[in-house]
PDB file of N, CA and C in Angstrom:
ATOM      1  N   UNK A   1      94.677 110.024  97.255  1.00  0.00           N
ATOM      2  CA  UNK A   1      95.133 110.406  98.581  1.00  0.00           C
ATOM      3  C   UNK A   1      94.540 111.759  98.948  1.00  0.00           C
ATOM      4  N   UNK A   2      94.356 111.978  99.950  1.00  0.00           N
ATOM      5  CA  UNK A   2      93.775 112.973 100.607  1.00  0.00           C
ATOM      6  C   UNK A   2      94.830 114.168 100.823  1.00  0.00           C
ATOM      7  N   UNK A   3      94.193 115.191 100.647  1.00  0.00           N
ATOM      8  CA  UNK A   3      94.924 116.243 100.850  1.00  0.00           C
ATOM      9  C   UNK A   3      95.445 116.632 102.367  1.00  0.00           C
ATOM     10  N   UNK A   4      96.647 116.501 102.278  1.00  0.00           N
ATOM     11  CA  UNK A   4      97.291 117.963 103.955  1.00  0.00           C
ATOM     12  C   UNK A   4      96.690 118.167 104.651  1.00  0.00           C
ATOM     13  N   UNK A   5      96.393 117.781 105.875  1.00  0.00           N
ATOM     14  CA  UNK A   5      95.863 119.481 107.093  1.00  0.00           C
ATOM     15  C   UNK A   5      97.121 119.471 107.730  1.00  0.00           C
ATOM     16  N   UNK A   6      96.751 120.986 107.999  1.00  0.00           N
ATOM     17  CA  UNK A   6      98.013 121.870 108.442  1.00  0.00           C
ATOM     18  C   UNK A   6      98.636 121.001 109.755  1.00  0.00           C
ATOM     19  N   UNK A   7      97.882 120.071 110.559  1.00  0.00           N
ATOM     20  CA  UNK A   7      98.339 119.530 111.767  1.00  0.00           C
ATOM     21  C   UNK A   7      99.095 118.071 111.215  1.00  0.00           C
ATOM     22  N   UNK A   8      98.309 117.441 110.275  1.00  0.00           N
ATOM     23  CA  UNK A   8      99.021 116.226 109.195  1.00  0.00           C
ATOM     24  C   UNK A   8     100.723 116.597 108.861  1.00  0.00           C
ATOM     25  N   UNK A   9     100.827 117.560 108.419  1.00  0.00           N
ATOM     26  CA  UNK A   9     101.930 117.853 107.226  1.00  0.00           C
ATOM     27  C   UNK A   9     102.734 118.497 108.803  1.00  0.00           C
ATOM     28  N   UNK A  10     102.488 118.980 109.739  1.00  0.00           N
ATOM     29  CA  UNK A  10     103.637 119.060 111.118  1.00  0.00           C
ATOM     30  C   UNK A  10     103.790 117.707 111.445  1.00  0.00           C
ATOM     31  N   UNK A  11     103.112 116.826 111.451  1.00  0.00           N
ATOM     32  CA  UNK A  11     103.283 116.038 112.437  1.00  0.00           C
ATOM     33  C   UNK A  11     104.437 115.105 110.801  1.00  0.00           C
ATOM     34  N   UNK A  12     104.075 115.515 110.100  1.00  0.00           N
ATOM     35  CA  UNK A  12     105.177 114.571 108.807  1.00  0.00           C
ATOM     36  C   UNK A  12     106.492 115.301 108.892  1.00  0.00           C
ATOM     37  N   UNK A  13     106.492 116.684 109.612  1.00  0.00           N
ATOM     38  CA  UNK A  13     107.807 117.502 109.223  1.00  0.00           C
ATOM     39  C   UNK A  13     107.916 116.705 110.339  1.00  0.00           C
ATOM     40  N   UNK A  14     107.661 116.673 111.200  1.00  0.00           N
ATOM     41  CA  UNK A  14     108.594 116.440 112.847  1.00  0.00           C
ATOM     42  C   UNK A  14     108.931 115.040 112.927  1.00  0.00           C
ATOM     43  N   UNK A  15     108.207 113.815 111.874  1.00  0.00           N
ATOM     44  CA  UNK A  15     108.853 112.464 112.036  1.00  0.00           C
ATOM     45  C   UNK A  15     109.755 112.930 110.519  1.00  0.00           C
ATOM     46  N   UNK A  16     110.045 113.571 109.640  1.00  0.00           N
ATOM     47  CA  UNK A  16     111.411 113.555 108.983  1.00  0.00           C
ATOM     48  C   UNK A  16     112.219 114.429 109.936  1.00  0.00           C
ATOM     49  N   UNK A  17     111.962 115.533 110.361  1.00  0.00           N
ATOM     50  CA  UNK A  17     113.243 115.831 111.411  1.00  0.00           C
ATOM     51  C   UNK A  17     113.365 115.161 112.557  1.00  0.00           C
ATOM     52  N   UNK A  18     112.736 114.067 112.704  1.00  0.00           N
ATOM     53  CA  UNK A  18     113.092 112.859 113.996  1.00  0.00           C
ATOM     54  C   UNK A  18     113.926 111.828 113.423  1.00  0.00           C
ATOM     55  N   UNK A  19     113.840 111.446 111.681  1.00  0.00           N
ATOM     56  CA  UNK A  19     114.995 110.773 110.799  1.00  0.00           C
ATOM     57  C   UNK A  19     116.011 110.924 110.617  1.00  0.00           C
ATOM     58  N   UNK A  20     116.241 112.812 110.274  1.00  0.00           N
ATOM     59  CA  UNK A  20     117.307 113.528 109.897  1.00  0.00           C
ATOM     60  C   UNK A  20     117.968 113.209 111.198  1.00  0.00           C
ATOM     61  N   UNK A  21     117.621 113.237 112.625  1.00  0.00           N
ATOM     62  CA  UNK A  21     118.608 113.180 113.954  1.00  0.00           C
ATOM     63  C   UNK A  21     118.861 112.009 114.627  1.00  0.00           C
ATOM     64  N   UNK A  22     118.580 111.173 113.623  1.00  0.00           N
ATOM     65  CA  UNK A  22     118.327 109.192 114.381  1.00  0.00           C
ATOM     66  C   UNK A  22     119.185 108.880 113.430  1.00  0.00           C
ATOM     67  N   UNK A  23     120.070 109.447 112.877  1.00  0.00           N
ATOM     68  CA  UNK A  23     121.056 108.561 111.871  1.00  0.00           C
ATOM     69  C   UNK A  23     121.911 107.115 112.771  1.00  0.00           C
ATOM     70  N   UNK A  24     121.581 106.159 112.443  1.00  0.00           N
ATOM     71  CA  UNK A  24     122.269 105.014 113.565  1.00  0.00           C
ATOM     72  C   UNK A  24     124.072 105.025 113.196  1.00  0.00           C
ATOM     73  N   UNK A  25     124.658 104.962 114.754  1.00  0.00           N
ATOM     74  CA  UNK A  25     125.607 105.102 114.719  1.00  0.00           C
ATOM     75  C   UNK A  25     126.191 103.958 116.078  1.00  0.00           C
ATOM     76  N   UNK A  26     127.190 103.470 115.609  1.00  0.00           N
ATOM     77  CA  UNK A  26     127.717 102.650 116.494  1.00  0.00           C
ATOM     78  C   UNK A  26     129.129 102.707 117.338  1.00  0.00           C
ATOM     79  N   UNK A  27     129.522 102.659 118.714  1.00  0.00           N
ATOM     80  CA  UNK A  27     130.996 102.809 119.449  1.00  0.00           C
ATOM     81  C   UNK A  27     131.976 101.482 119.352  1.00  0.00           C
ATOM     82  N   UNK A  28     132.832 101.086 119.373  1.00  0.00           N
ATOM     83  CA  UNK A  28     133.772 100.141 119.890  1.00  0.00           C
ATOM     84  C   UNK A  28     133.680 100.247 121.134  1.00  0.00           C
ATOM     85  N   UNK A  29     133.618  98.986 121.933  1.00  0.00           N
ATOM     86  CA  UNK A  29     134.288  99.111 123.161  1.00  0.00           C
ATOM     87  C   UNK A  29     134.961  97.304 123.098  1.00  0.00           C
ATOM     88  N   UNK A  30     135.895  97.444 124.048  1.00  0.00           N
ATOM     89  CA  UNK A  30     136.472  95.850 124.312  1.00  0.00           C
ATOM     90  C   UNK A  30     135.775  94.951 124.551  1.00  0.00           C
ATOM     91  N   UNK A  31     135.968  93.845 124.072  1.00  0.00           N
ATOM     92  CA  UNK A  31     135.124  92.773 124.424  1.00  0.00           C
ATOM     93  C   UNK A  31     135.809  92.132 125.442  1.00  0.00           C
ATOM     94  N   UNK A  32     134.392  91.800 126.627  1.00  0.00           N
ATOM     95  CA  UNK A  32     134.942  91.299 127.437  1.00  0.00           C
ATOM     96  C   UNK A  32     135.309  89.708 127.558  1.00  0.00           C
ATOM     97  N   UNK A  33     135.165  89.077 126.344  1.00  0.00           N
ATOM     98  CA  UNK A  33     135.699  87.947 126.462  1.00  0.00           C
ATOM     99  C   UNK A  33     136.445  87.654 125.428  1.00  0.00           C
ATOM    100  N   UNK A  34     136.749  88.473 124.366  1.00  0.00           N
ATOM    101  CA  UNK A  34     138.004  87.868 123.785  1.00  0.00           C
ATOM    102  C   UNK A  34     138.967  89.331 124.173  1.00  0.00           C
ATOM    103  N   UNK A  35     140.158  88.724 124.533  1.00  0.00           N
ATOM    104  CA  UNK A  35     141.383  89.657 124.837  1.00  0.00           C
ATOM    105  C   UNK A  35     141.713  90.308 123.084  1.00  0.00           C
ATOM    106  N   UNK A  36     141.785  91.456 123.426  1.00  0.00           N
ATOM    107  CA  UNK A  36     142.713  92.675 122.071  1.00  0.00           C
ATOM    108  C   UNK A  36     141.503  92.814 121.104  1.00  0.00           C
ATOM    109  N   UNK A  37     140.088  92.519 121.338  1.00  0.00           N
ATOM    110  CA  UNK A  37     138.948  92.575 120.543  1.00  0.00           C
ATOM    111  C   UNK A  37     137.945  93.360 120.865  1.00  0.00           C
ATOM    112  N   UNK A  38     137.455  93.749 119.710  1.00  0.00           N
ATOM    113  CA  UNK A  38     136.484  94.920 120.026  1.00  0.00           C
ATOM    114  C   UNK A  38     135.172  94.520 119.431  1.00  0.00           C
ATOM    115  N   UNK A  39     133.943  95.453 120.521  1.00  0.00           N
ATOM    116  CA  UNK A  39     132.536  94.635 119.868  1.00  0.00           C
ATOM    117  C   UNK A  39     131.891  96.239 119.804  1.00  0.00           C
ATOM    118  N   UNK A  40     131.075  96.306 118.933  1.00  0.00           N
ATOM    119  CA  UNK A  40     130.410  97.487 118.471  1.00  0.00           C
ATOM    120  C   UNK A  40     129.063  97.172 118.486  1.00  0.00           C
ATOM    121  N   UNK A  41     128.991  98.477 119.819  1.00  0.00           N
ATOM    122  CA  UNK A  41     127.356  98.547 119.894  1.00  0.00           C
ATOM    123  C   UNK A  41     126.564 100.116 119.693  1.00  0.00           C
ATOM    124  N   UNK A  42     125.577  99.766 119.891  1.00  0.00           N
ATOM    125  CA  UNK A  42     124.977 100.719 118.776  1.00  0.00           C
ATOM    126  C   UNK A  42     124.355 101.729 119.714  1.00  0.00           C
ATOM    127  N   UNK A  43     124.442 103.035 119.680  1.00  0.00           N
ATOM    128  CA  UNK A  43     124.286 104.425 120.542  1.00  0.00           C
ATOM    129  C   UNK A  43     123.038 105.154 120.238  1.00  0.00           C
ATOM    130  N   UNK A  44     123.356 105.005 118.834  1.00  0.00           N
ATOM    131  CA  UNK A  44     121.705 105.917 118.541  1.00  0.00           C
ATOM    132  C   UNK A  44     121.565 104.783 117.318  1.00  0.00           C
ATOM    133  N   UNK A  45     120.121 104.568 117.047  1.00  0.00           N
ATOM    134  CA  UNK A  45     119.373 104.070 116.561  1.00  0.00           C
ATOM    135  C   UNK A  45     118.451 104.391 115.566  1.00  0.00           C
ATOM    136  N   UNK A  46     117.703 103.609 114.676  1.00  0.00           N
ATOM    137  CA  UNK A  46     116.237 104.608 113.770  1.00  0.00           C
ATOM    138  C   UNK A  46     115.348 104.447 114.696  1.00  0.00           C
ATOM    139  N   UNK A  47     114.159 105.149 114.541  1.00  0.00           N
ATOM    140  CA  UNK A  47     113.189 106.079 115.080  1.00  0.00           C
ATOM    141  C   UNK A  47     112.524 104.288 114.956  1.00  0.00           C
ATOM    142  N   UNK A  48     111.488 104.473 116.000  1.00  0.00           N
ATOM    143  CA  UNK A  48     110.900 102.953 115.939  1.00  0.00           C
ATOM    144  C   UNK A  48     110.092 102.835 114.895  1.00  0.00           C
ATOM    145  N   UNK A  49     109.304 103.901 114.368  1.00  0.00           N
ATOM    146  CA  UNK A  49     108.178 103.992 112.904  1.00  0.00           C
ATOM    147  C   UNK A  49     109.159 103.468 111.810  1.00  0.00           C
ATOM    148  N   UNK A  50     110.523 103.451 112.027  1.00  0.00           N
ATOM    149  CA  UNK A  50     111.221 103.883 110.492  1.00  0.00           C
ATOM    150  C   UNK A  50     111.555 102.306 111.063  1.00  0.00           C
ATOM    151  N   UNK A  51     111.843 101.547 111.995  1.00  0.00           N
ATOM    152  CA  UNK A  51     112.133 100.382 111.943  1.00  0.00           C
ATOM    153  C   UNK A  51     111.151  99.215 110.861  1.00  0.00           C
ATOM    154  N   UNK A  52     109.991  99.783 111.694  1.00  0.00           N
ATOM    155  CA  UNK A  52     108.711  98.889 111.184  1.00  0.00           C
ATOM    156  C   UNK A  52     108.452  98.817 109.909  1.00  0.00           C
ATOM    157  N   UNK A  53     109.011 100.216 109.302  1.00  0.00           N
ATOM    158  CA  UNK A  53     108.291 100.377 107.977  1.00  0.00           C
ATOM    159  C   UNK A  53     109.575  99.205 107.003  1.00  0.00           C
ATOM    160  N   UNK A  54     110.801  99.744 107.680  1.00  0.00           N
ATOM    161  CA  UNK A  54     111.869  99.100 106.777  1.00  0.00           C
ATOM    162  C   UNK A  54     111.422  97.465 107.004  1.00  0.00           C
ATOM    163  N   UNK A  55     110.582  96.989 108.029  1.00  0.00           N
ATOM    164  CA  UNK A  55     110.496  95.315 108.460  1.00  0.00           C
ATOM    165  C   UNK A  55     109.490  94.881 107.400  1.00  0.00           C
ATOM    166  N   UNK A  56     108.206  96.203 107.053  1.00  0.00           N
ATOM    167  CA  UNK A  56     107.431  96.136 106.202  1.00  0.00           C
ATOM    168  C   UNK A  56     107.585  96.246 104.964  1.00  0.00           C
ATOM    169  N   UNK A  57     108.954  96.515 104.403  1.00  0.00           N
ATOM    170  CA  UNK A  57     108.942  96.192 103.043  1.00  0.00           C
ATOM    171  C   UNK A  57     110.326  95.863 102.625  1.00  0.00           C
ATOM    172  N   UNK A  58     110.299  94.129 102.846  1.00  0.00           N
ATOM    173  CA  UNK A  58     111.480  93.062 102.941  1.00  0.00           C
ATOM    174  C   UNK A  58     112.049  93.003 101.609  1.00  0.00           C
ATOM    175  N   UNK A  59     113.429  93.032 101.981  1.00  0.00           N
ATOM    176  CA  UNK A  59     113.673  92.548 100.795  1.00  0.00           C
ATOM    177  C   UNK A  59     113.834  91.455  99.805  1.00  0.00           C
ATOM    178  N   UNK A  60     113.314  91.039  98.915  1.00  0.00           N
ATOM    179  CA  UNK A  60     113.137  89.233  98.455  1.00  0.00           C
ATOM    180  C   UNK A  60     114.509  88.655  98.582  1.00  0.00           C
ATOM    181  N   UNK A  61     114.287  87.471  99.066  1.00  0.00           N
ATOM    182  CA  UNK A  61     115.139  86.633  99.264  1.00  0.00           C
ATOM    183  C   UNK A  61     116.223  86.046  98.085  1.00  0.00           C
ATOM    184  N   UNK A  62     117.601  86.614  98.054  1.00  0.00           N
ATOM    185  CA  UNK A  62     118.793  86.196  96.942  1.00  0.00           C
ATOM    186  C   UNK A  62     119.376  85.265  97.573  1.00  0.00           C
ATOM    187  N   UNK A  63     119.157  84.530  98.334  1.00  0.00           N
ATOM    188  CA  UNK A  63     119.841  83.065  98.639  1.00  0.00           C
ATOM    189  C   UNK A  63     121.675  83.593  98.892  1.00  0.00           C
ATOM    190  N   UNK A  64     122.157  83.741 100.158  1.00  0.00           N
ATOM    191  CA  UNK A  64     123.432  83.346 100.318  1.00  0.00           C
ATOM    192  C   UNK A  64     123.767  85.274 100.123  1.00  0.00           C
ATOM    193  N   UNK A  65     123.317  86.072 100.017  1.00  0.00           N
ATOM    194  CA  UNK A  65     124.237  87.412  99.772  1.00  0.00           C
ATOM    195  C   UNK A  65     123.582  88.243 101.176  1.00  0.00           C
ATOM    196  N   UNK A  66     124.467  87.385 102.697  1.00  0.00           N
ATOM    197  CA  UNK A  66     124.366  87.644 103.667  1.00  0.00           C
ATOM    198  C   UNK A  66     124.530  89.322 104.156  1.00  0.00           C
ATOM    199  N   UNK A  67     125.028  89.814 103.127  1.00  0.00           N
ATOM    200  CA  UNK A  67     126.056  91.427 103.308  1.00  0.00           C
ATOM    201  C   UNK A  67     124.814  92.376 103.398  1.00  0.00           C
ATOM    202  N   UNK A  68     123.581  92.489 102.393  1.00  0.00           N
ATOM    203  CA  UNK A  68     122.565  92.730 101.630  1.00  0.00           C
ATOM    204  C   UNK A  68     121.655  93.172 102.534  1.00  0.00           C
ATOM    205  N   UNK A  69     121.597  94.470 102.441  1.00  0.00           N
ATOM    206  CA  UNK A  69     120.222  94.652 103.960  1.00  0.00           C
ATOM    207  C   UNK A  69     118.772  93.947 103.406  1.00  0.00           C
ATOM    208  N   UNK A  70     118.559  93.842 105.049  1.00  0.00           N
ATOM    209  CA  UNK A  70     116.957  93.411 104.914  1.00  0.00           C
ATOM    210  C   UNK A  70     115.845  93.655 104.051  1.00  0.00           C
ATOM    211  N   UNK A  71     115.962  94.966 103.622  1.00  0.00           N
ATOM    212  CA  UNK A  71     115.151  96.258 103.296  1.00  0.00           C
ATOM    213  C   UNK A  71     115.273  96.818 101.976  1.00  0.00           C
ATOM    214  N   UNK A  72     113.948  97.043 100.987  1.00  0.00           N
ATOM    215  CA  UNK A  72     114.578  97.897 100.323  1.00  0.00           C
ATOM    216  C   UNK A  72     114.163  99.437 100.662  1.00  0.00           C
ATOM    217  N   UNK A  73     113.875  99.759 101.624  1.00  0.00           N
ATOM    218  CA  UNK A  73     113.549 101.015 101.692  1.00  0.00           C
ATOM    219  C   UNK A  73     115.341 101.373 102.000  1.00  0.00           C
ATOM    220  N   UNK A  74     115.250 102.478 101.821  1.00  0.00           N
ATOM    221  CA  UNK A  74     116.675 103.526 101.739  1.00  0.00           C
ATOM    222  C   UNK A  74     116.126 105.184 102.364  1.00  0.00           C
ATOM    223  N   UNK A  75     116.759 105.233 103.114  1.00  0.00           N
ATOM    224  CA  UNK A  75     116.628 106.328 104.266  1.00  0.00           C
ATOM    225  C   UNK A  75     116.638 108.098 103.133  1.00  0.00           C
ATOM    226  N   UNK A  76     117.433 107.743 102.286  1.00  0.00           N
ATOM    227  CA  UNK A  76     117.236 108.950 101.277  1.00  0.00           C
ATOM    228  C   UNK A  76     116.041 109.181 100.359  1.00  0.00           C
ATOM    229  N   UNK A  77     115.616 108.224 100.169  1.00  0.00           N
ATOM    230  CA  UNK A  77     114.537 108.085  99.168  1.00  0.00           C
ATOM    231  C   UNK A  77     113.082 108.605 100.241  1.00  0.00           C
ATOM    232  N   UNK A  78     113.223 107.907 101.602  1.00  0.00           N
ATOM    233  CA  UNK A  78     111.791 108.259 103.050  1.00  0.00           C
ATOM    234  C   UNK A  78     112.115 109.782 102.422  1.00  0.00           C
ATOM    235  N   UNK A  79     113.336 110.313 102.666  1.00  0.00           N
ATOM    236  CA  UNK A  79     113.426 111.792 102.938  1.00  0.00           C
ATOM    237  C   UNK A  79     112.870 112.915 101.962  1.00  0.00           C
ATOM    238  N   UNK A  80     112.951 111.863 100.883  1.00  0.00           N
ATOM    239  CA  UNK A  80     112.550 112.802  99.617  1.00  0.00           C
ATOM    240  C   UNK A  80     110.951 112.647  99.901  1.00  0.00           C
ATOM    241  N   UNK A  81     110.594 111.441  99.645  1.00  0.00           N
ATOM    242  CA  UNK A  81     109.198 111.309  99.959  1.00  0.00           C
ATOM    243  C   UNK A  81     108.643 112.291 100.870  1.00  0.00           C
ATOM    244  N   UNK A  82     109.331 112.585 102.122  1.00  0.00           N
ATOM    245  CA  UNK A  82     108.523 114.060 103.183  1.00  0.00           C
ATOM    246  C   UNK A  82     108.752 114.868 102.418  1.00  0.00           C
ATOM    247  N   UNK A  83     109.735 115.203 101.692  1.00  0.00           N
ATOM    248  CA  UNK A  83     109.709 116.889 101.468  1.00  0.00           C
ATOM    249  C   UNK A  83     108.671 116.666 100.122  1.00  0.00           C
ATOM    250  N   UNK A  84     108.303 116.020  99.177  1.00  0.00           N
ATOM    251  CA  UNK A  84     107.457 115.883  98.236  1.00  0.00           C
ATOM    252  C   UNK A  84     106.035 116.036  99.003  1.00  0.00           C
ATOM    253  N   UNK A  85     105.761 115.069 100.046  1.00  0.00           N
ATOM    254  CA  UNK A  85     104.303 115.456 100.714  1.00  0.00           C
ATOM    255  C   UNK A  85     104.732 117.029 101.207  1.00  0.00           C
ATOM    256  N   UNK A  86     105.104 117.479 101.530  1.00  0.00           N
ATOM    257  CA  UNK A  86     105.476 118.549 102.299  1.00  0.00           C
ATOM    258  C   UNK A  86     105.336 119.854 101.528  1.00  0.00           C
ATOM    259  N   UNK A  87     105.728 119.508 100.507  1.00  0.00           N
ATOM    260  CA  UNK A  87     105.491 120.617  99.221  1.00  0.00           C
ATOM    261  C   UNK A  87     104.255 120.452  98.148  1.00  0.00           C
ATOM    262  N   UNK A  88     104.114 119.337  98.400  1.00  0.00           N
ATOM    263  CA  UNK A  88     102.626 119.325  97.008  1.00  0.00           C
ATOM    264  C   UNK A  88     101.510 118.700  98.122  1.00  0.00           C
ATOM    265  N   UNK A  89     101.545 117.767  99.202  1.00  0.00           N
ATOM    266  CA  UNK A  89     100.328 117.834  99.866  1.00  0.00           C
ATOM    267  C   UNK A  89     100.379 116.392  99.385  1.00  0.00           C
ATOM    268  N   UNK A  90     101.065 115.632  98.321  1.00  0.00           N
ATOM    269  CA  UNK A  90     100.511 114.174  97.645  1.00  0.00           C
ATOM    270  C   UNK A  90     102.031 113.458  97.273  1.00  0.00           C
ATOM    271  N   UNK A  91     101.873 112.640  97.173  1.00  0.00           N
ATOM    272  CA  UNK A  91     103.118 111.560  96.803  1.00  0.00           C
ATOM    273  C   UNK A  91     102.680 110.140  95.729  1.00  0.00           C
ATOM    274  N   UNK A  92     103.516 109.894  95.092  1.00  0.00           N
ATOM    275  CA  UNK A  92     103.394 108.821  94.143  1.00  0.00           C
ATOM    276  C   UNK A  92     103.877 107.583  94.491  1.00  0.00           C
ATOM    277  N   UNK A  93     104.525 107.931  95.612  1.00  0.00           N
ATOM    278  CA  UNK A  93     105.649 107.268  96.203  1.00  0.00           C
ATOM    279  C   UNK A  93     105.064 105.945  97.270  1.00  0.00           C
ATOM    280  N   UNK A  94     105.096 104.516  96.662  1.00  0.00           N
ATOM    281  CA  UNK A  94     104.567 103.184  97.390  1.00  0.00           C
ATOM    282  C   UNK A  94     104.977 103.585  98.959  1.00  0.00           C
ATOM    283  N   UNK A  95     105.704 104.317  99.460  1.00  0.00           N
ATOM    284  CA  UNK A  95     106.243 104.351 100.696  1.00  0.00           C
ATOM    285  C   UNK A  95     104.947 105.835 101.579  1.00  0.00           C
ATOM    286  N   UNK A  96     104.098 106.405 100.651  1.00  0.00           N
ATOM    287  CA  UNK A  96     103.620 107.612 101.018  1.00  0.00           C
ATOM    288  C   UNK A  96     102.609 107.158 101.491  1.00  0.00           C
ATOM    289  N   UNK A  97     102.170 106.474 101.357  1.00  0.00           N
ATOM    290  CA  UNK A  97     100.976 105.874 102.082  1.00  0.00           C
ATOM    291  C   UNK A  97     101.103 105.372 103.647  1.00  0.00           C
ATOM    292  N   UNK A  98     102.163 104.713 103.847  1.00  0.00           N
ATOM    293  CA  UNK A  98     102.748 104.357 105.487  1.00  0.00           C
ATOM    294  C   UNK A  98     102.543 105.200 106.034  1.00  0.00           C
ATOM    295  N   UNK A  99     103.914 106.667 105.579  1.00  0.00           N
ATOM    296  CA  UNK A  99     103.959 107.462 106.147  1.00  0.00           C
ATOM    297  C   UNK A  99     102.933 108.156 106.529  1.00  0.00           C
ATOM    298  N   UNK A 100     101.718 108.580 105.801  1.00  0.00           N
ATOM    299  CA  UNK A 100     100.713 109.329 106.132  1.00  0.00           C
ATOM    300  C   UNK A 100     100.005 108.575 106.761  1.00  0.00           C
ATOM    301  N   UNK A 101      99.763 107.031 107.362  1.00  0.00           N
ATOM    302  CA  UNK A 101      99.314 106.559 107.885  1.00  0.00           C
ATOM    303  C   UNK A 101      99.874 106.804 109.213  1.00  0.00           C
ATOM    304  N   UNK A 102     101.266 106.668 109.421  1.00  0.00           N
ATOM    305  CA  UNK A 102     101.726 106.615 110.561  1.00  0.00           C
ATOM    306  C   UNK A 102     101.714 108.090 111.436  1.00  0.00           C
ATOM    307  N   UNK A 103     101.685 109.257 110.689  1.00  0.00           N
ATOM    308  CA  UNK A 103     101.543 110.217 110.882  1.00  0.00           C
ATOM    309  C   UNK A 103     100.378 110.516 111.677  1.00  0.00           C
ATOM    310  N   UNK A 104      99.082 109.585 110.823  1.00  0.00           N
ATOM    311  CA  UNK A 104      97.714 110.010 111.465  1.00  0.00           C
ATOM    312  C   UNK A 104      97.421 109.397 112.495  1.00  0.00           C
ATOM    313  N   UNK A 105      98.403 108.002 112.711  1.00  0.00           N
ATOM    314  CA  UNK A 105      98.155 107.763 113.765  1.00  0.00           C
ATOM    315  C   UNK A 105      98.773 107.812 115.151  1.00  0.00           C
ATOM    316  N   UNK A 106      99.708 109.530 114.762  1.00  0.00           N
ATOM    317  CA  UNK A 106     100.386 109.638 115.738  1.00  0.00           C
ATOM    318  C   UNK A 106      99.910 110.880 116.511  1.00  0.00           C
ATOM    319  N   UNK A 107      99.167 111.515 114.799  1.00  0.00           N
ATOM    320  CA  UNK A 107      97.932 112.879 115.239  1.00  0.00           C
ATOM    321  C   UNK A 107      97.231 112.581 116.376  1.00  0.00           C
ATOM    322  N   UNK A 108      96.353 111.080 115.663  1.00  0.00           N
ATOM    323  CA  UNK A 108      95.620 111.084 116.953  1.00  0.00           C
ATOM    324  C   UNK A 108      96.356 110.753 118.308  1.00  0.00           C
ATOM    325  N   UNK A 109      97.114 110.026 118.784  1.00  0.00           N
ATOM    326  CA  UNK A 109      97.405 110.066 119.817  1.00  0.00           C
ATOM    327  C   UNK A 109      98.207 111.025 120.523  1.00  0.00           C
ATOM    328  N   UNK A 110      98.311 112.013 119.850  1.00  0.00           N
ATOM    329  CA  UNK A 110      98.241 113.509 120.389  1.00  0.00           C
ATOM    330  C   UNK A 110      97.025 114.423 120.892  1.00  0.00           C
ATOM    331  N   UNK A 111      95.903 113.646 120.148  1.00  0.00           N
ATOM    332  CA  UNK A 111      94.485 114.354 120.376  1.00  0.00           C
ATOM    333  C   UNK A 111      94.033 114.624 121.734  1.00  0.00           C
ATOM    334  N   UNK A 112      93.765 115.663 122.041  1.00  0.00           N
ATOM    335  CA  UNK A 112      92.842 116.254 123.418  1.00  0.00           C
ATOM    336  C   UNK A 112      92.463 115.164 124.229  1.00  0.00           C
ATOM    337  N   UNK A 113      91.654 114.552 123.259  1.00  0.00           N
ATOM    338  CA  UNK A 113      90.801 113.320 124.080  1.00  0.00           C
ATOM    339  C   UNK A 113      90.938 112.316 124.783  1.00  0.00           C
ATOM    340  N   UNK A 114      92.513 111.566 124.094  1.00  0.00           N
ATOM    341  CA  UNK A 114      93.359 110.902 124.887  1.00  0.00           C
ATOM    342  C   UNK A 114      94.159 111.256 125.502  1.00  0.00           C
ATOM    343  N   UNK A 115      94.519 112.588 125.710  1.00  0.00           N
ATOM    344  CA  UNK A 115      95.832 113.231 126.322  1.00  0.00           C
ATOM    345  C   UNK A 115      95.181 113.367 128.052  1.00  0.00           C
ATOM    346  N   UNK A 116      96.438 113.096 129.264  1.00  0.00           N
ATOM    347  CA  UNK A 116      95.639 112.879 130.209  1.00  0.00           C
ATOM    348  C   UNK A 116      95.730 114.451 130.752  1.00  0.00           C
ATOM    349  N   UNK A 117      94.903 114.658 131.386  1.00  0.00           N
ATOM    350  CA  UNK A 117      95.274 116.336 131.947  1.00  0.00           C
ATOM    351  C   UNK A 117      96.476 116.462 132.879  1.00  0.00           C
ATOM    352  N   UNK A 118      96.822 117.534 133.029  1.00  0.00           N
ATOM    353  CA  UNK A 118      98.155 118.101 133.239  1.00  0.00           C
ATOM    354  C   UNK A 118      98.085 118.616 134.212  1.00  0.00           C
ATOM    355  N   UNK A 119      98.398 118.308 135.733  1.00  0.00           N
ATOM    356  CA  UNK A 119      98.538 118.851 136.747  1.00  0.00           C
ATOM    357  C   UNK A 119      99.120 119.675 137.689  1.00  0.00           C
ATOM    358  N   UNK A 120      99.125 120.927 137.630  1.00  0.00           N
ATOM    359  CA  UNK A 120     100.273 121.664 137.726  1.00  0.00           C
ATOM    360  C   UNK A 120     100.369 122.350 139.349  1.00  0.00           C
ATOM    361  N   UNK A 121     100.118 121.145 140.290  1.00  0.00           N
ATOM    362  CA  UNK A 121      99.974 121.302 141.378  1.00  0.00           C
ATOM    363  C   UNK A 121     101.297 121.104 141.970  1.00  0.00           C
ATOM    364  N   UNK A 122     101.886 121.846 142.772  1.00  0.00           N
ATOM    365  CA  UNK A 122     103.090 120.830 143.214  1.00  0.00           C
ATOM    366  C   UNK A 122     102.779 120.480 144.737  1.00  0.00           C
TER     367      UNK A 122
END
């Protein structure tokens, strides 16, 4: 794996502090079709990168243990993984590779080149 640039390793701090503040959380409200029942929907959400990645690494199929998330990725383990790139520049970690992928390809679409100019006319 390739080493850090200083614009790489921001753009990895700012999608783990976009994790740390996307913790999914869900409200009650009444359901409107069964009377004295409540349906829970969901307010904040994961970050759409952290969706994909969890879709990208399924968890094998145990027949019948419906309870069992999709996923084996685990939101504590992503976290360690940033602060490990974050501090050594490299990871061992099957999940470090996404991330620095997704990172770079979020660098670039931050890049000059695609960014449209900014008009500050009113």
């Amino acid at each position: 794996m390739q080493h850090l640039t200083p614009e790489l390793a921001d753009t990895i701090e700012e999608m783990m502090w976009e994790l740390m503040d996307n913790k999914p959380q869900t409200d009650k409200i009444r359901s409107p079709t069964h009377e004295g029942s409540f349906n829970r929907v969901p307010t904040v959400t994961n970050p759409e990168w952290y969706q994909k990645m969890c879709a990208a690494f399924p968890r094998p199929d145990r027949g019948g243990q419906k309870k069992k998330p999709r996923t084996v990725v685990k939101r504590r383990h992503i976290l360690e993984v940033f602060r490990v790139l974050l501090k050594n520049g490299k990871s061992k970690s099957k999940y470090a590779g996404y991330i620095t992928d997704e990172a770079q390809r979020r660098l670039e679409s931050y890049s000059p080149e695609t960014a449209e100019p900014w008009d500050n006319q009113f």
